[in-house]
C-alpha atoms as a PDB file:
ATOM      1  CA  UNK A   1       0.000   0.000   0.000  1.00  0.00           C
ATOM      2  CA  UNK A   2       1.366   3.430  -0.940  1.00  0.00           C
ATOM      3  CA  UNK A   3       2.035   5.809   2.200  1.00  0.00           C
ATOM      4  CA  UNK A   4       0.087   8.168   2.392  1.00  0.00           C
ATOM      5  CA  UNK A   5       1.690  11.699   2.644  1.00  0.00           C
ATOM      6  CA  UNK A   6       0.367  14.509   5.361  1.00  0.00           C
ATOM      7  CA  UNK A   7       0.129  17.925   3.940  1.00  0.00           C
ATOM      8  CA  UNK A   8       2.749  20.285   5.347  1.00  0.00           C
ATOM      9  CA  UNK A   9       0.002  22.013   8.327  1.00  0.00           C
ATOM     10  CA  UNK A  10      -0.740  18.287   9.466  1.00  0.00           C
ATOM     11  CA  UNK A  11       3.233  17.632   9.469  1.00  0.00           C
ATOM     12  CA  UNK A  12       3.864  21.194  11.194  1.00  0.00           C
ATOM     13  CA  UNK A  13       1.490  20.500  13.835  1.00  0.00           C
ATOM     14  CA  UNK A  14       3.121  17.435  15.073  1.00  0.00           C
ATOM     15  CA  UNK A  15       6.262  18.858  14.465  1.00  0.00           C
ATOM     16  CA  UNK A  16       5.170  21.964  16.709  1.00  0.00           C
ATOM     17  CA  UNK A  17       3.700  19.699  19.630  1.00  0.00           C
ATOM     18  CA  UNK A  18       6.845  17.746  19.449  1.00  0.00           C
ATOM     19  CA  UNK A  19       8.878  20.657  19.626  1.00  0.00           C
ATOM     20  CA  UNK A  20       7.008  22.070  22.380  1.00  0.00           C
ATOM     21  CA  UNK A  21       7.663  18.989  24.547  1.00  0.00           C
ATOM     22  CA  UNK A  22      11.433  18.102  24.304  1.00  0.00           C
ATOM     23  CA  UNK A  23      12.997  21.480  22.893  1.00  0.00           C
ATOM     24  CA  UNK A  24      10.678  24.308  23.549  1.00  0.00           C
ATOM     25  CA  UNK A  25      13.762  26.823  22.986  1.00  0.00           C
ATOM     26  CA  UNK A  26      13.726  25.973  19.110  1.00  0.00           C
ATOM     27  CA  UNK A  27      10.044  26.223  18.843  1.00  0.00           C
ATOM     28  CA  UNK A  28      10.493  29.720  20.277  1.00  0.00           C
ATOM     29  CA  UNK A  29      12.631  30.246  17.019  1.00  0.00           C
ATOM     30  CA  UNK A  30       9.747  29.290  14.558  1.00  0.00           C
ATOM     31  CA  UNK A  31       8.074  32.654  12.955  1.00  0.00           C
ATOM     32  CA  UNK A  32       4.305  33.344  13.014  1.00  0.00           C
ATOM     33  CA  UNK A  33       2.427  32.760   9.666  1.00  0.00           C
ATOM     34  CA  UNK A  34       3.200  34.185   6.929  1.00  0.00           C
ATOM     35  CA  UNK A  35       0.591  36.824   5.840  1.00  0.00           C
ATOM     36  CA  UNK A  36      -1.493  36.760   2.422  1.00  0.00           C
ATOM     37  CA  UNK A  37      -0.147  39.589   1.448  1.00  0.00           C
ATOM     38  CA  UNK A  38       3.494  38.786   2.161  1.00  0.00           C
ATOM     39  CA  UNK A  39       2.690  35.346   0.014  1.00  0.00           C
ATOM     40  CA  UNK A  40       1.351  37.596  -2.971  1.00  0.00           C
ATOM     41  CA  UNK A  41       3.906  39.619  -2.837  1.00  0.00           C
ATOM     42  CA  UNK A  42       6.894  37.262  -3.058  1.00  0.00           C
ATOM     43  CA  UNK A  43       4.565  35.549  -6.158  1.00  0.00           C
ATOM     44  CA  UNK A  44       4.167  38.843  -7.747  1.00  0.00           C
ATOM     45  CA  UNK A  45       8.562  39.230  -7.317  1.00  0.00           C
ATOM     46  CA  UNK A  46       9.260  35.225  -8.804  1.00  0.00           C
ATOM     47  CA  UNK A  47       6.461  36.025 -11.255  1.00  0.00           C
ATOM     48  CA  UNK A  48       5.010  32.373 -10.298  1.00  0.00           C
ATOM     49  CA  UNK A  49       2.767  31.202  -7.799  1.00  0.00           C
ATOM     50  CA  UNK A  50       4.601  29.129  -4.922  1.00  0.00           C
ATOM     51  CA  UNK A  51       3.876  25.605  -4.725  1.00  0.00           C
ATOM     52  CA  UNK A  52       1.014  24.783  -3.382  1.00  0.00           C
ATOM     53  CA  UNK A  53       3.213  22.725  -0.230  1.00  0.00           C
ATOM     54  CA  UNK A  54       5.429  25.569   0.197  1.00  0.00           C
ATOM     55  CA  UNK A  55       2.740  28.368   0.434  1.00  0.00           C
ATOM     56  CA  UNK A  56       1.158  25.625   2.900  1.00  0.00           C
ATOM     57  CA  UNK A  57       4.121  25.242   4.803  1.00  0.00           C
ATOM     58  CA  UNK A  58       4.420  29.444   5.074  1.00  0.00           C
ATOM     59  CA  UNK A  59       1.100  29.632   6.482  1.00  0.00           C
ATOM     60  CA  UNK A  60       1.841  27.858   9.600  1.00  0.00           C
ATOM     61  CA  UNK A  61       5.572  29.394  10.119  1.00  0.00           C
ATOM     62  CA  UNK A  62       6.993  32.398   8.079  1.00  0.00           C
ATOM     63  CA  UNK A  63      10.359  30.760   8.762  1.00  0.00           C
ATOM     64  CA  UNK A  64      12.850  31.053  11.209  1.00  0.00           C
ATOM     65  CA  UNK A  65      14.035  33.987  13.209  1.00  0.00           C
ATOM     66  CA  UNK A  66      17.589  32.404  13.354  1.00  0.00           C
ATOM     67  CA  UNK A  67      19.421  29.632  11.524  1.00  0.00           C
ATOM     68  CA  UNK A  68      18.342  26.302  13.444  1.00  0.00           C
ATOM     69  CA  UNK A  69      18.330  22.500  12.750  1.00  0.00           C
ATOM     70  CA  UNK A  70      14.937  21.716  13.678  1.00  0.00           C
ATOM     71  CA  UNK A  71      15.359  19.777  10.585  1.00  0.00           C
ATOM     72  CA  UNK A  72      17.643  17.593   9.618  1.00  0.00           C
ATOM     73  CA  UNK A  73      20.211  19.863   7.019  1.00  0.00           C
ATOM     74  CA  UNK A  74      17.822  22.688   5.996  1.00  0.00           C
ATOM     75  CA  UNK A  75      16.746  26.039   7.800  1.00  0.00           C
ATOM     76  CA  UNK A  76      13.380  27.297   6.312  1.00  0.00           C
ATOM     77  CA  UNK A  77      13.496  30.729   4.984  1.00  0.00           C
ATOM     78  CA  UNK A  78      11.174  33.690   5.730  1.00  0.00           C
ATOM     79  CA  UNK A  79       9.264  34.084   2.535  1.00  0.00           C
ATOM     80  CA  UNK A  80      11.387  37.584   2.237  1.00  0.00           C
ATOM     81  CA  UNK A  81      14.588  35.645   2.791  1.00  0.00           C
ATOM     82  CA  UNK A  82      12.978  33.445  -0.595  1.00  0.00           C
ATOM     83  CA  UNK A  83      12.207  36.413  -2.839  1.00  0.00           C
ATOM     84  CA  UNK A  84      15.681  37.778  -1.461  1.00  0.00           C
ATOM     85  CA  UNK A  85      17.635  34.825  -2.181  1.00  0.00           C
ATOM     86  CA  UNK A  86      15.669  34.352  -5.283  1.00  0.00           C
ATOM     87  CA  UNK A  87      16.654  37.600  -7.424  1.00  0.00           C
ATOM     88  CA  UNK A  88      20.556  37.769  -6.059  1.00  0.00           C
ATOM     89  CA  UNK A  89      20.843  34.664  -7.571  1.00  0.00           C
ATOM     90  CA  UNK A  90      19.075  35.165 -10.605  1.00  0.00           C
ATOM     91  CA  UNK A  91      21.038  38.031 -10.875  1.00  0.00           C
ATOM     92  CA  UNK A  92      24.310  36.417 -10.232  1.00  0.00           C
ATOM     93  CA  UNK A  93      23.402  33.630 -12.733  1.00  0.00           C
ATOM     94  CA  UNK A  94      22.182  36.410 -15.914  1.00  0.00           C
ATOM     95  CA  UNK A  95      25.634  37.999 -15.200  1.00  0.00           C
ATOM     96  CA  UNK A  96      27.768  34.927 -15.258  1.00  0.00           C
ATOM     97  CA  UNK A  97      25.698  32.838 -17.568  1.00  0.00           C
ATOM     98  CA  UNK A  98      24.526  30.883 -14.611  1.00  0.00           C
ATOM     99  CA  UNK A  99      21.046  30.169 -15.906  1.00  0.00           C
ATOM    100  CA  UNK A 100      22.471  27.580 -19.031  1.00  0.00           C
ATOM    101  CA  UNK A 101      22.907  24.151 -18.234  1.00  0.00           C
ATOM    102  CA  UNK A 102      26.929  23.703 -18.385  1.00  0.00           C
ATOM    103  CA  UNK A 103      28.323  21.183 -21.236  1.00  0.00           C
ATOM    104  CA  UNK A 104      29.847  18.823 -18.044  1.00  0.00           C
ATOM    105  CA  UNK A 105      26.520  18.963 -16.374  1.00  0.00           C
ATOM    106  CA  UNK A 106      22.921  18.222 -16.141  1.00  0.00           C
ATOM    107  CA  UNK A 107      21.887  21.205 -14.451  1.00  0.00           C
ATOM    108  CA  UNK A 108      22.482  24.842 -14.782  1.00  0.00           C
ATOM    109  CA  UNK A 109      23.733  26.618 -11.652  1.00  0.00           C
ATOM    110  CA  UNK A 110      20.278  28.641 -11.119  1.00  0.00           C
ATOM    111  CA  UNK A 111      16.905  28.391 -12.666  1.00  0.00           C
ATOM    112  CA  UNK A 112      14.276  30.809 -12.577  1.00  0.00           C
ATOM    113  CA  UNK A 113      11.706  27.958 -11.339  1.00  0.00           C
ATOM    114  CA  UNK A 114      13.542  26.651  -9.121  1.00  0.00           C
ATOM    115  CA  UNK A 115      12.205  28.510  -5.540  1.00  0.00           C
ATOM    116  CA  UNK A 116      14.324  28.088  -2.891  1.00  0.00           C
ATOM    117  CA  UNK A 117      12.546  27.939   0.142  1.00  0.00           C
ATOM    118  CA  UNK A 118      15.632  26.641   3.064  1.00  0.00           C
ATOM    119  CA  UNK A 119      19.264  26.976   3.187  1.00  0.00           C
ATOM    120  CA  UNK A 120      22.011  24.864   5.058  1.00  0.00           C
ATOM    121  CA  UNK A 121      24.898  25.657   7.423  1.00  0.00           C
ATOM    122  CA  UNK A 122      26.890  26.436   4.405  1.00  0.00           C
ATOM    123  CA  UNK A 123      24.454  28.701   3.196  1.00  0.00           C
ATOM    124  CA  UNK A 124      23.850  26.309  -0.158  1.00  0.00           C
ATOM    125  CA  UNK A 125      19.694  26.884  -0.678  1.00  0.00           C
ATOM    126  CA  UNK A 126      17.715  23.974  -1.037  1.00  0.00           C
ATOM    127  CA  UNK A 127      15.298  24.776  -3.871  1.00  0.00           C
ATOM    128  CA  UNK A 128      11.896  23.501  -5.182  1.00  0.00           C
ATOM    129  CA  UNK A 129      12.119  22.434  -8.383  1.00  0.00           C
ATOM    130  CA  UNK A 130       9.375  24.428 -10.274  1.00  0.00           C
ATOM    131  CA  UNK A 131       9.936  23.177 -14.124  1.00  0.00           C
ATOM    132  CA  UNK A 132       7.073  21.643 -16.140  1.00  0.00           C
ATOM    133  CA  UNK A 133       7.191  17.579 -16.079  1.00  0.00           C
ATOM    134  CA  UNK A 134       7.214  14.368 -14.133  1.00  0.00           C
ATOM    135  CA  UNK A 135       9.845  15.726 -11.567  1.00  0.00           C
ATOM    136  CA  UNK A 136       7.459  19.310 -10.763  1.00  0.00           C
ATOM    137  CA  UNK A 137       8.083  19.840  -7.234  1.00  0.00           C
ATOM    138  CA  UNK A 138      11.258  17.770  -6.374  1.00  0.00           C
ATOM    139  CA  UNK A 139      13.560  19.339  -3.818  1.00  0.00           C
ATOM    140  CA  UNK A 140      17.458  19.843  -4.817  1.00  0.00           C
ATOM    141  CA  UNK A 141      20.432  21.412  -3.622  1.00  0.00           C
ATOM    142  CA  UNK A 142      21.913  25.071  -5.598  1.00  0.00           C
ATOM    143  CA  UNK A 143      25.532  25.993  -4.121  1.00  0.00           C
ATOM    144  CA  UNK A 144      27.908  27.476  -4.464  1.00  0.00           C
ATOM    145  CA  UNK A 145      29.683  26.392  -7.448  1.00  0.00           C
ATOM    146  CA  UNK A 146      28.650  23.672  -9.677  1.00  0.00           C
ATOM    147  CA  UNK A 147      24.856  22.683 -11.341  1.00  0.00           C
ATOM    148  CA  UNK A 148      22.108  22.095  -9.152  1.00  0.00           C
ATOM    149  CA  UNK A 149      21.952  18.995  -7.370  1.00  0.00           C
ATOM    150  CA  UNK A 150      18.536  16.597  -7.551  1.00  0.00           C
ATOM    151  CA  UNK A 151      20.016  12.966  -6.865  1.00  0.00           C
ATOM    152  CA  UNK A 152      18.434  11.192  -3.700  1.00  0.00           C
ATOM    153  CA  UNK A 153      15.783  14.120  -3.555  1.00  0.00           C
ATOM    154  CA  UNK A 154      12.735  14.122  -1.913  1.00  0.00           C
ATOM    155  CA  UNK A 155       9.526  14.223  -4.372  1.00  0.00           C
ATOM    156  CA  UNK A 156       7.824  17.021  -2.827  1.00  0.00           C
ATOM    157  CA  UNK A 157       8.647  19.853   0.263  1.00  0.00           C
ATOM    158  CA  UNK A 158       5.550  17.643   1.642  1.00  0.00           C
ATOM    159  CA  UNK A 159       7.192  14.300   1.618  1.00  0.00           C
ATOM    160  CA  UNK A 160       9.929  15.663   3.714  1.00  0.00           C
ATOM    161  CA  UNK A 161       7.972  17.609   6.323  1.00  0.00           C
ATOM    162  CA  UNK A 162       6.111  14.216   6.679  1.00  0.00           C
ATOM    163  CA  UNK A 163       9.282  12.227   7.174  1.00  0.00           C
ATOM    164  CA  UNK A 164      10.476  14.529   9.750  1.00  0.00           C
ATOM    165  CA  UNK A 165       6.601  14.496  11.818  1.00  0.00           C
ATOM    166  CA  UNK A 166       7.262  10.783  11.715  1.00  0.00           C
ATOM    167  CA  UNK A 167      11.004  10.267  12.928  1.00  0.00           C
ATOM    168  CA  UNK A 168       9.896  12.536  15.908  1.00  0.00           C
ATOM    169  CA  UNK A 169       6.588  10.821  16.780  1.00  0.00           C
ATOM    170  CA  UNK A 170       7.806   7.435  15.617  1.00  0.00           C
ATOM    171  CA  UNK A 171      10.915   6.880  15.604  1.00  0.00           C
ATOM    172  CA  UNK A 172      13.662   6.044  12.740  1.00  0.00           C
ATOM    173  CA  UNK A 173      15.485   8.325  10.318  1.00  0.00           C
ATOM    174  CA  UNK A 174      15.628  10.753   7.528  1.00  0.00           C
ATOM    175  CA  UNK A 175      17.831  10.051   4.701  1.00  0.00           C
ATOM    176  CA  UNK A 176      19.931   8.361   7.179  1.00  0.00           C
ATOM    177  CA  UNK A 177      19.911  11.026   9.696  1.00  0.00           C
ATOM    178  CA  UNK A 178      18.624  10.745  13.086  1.00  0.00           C
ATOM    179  CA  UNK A 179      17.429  13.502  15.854  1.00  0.00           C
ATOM    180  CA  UNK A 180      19.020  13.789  18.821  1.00  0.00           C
ATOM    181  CA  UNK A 181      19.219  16.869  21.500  1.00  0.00           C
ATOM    182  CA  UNK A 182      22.334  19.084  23.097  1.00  0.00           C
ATOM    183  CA  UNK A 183      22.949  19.465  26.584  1.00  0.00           C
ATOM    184  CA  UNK A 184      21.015  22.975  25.886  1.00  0.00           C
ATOM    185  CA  UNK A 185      17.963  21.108  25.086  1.00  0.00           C
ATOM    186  CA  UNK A 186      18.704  22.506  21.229  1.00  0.00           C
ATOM    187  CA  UNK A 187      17.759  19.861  18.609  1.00  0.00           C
ATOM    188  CA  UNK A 188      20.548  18.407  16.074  1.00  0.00           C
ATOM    189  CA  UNK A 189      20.564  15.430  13.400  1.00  0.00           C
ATOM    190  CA  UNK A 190      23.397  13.468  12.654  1.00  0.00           C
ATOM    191  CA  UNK A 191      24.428   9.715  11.867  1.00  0.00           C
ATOM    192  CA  UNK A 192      22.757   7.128  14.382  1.00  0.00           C
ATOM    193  CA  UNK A 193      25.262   6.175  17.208  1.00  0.00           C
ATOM    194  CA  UNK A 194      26.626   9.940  17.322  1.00  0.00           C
ATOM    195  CA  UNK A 195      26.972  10.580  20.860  1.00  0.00           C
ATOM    196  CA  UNK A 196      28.858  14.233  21.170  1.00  0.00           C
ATOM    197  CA  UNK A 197      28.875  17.494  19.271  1.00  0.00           C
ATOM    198  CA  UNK A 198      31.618  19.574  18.977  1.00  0.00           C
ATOM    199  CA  UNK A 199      33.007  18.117  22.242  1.00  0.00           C
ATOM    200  CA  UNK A 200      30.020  18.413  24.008  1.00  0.00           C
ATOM    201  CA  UNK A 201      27.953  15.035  24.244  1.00  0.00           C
ATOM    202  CA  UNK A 202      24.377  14.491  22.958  1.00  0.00           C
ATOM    203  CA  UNK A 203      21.758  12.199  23.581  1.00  0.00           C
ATOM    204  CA  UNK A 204      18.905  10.376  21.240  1.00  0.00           C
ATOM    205  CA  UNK A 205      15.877  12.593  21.252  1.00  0.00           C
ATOM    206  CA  UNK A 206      12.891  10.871  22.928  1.00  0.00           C
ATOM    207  CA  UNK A 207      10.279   9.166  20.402  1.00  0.00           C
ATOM    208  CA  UNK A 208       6.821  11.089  20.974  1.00  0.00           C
ATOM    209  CA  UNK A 209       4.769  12.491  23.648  1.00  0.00           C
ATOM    210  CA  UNK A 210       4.490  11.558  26.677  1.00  0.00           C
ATOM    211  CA  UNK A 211       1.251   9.182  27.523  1.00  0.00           C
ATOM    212  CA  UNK A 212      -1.661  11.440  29.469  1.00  0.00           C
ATOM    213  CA  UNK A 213      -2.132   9.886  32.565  1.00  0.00           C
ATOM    214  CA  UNK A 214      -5.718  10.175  32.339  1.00  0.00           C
ATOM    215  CA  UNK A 215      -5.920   8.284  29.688  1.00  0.00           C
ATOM    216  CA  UNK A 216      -6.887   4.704  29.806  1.00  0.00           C
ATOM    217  CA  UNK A 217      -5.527   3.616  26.243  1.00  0.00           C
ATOM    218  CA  UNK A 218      -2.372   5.331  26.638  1.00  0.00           C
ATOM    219  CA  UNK A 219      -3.283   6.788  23.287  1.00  0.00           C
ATOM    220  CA  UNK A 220      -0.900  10.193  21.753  1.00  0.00           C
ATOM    221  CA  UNK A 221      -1.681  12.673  19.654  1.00  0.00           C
ATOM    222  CA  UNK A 222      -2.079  11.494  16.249  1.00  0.00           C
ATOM    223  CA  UNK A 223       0.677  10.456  14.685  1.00  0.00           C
ATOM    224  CA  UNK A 224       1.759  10.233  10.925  1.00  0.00           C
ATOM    225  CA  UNK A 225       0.905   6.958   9.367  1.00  0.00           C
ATOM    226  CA  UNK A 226       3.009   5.026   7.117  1.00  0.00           C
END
């Protein structure tokens, strides 16, 4: 049987409650919604609606207000921080003939469909891939230097906030990477069997909420279903 996928408020919401459980100091880091008018405004800039699972997504947090790793390599932009990142590298690319696919490569450096909506540690954006056909809404990588990068990508910005609702709630990884917490409380995902960071040791984060005393099935809050 196929899995069925959560759409990105379902995902968010477990995510959240999860969050507000074991590392309440990161959900403190999550933005309010994003505003209709903020999401018009950024569609009016790419000349493109968002995706459907990104303008989702936007509506439950507008981003972060710092760089975090609530998830497992990406920090979610503001939808400013998009339309920012957006045109400086559309702009870089039209200058430096960044937007044609290189003779060596698959990919060109930038695309104006591709929307990036988190970046890493390294500051590389992780981009939805907007271009007509079978692949519409893939994630990939855009750096630094090279073509962007689709291999082992997820299908869909949905399909990843779903994997991440069910590592928390359920246990297991994401693309091999595993949640654990700081001595700060902060979250982090690395390799399973990690046990420090930078010196400082960390500790598996705890699989779900904790079972309401009052009740007699010792039923949680819904949990993504694979």
């Amino acid at each position: 049987m196929a899995q069925q996928i959560l759409p990105p408020s379902e995902s968010w919401h477990l995510i959240d409650a999860w969050l507000a459980t074991h590392a309440a100091s990161d959900l403190a880091l999550l933005n309010p919604p994003a505003t209709p008018d903020e999401i018009r405004h950024a569609e009016r800039i790419l000349g493109a609606r968002l995706p459907d699972d990104l303008a989702e997504s936007l509506r439950c947090h507008n981003g972060m207000s710092a760089w975090t790793t609530i998830l497992p390599e990406q920090s979610p932009l503001t939808v400013s921080g998009i339309v920012d990142h957006w045109q400086t590298c559309v702009d870089i690319a039209g200058e430096n003939e960044g937007l044609t696919p290189r003779s060596w490569e698959e990919e060109p450096w930038w695309h104006r469909l591709w929307v990036p909506w988190a970046v890493s540690a390294d500051g590389a954006a992780q981009v939805i891939d907007q271009r007509p056909g079978p692949d519409t809404g893939r994630l990939g990588w855009a750096g630094h230097s090279g073509g962007g990068d689709f291999t082992d990508s997820w299908p869909d910005l949905a399909s990843l906030l779903h994997a991440v609702a069910r590592a928390l709630h359920e246990g297991g990884d994401v693309h091999g990477l595993r949640p654990y917490l700081t001595t700060q409380g902060g979250m982090w995902w690395d390799e399973g069997g990690c046990g420090e960071l930078h010196g400082h040791p960390l500790r598996p984060a705890p699989i779900g909420l904790p079972r309401p005393l009052a009740d007699p099935d010792h039923r949680t809050a819904a949990t993504p279903q694979s």
